[in-house]
Protein backbone atom coordinates (compact mmCIF):
# COMPACT_ATOMS: atom_id res chain seq x y z
CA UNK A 1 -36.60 -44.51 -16.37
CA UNK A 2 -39.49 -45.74 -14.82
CA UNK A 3 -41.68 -49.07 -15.26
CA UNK A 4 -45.34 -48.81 -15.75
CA UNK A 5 -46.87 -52.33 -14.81
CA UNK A 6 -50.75 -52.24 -15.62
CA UNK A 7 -53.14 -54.75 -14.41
CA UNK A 8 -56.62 -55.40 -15.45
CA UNK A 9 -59.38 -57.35 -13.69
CA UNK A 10 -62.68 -59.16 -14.42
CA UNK A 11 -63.79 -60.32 -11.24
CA UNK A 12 -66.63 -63.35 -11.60
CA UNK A 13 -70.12 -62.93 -11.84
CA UNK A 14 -71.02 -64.22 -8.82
CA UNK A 15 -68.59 -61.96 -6.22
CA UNK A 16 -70.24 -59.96 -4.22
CA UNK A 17 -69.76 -55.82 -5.00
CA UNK A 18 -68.61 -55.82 -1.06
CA UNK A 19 -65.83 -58.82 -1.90
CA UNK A 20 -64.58 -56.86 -5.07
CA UNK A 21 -64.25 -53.33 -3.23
CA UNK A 22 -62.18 -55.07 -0.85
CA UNK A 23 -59.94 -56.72 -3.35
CA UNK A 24 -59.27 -53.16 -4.56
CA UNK A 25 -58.62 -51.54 -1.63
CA UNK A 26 -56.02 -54.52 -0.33
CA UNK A 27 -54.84 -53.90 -4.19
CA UNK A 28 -54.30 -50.34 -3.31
CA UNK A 29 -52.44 -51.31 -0.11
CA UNK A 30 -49.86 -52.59 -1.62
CA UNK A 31 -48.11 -49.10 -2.17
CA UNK A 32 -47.76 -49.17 1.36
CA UNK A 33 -47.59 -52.50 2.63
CA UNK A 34 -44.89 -53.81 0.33
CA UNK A 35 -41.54 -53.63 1.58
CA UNK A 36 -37.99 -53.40 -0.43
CA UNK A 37 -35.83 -56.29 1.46
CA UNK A 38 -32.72 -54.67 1.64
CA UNK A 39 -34.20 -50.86 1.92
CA UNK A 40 -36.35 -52.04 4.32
CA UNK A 41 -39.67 -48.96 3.14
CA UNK A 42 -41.99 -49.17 0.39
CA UNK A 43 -41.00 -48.96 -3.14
CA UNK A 44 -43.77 -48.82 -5.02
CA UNK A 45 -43.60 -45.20 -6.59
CA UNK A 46 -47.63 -45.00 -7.38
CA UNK A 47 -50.61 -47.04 -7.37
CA UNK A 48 -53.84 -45.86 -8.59
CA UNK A 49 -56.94 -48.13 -9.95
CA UNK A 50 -60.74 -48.43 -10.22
CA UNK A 51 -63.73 -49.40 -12.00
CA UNK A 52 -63.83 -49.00 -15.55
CA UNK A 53 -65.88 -46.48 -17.35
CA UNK A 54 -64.93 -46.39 -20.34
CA UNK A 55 -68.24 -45.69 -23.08
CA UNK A 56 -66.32 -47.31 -25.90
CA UNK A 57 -67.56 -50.78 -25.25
CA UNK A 58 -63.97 -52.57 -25.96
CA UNK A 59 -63.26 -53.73 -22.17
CA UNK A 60 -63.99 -57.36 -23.65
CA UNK A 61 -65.06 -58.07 -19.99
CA UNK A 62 -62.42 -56.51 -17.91
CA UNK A 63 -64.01 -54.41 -15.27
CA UNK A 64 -61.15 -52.97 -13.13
CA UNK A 65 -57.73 -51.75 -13.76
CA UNK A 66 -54.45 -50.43 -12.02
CA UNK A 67 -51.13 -48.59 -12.60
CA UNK A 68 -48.12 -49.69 -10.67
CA UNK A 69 -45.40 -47.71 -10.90
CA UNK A 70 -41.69 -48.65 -10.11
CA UNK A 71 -38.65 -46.99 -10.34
CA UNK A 72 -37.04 -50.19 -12.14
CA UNK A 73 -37.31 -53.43 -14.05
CA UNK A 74 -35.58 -55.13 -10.65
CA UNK A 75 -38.05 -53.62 -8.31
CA UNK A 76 -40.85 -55.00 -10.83
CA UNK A 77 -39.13 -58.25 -10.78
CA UNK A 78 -38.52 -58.37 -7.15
CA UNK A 79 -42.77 -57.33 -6.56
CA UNK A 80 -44.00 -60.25 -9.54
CA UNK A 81 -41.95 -62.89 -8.47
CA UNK A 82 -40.96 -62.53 -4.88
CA UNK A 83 -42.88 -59.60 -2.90
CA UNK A 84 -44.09 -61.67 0.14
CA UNK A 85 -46.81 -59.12 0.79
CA UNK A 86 -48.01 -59.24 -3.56
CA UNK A 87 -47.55 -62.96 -3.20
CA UNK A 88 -50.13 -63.39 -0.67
CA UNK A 89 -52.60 -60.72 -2.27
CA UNK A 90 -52.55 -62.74 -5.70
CA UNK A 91 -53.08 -66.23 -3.64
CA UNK A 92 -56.45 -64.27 -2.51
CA UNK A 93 -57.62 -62.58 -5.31
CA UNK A 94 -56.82 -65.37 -7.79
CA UNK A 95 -60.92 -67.11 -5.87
CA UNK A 96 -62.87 -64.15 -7.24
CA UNK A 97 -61.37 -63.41 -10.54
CA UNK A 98 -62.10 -64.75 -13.81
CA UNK A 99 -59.55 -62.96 -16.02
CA UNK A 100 -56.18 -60.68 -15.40
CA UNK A 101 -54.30 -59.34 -18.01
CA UNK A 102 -51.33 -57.32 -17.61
CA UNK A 103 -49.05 -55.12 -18.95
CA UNK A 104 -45.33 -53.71 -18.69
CA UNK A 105 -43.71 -50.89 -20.42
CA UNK A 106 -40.48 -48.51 -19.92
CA UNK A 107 -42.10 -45.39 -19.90
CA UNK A 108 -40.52 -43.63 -23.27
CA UNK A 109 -39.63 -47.18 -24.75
CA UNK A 110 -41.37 -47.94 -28.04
């Protein structure tokens, strides 16, 4: 069963479009970049993210989001709290953004 961790951005007002494109794209790295420490290869299963465009008007500022998906609550664990290369891209993004929310499920679990 996989895990479906969603993460949602509102970068500050005064970031630069440039800054915020590459916060996405080292976001989107991360699929490749981020290395399982005892299978020694990426283990993210899929990353994909952008800019919202939602027309419903219920984004209450958020302006980008992402899906990560892993293929277990361990390999979620391990990325959150110990991930060398997810600890370092948080340190960086956490200057340019005002808000993050995120979001876990079990995909199937209600």
């Amino acid at each position: 069963m996989t895990l479906v961790h969603t993460v949602l951005f509102q970068f500050k007002d005064a970031v630069q479009p440039e800054a915020v494109k590459a916060a996405c794209k080292n976001f989107l790295s991360l699929k490749d970049t981020c290395i399982h420490p005892t299978a020694n290869k990426p283990y993210i299963l899929s990353l994909a993210g952008g800019k919202d465009n939602s027309p419903e008007g219920i984004q209450h500022g958020l302006t980008h989001g992402f899906v990560v998906t892993f293929s277990s609550v361990e390999d979620r664990d391990y990325y959150v709290s110990r991930d060398p290369v997810h600890q370092a891209f948080a340190k960086n993004v956490g200057d340019i953004v005002e808000q993050v929310t995120v979001v876990d499920f079990l995909d199937g679990v209600y």
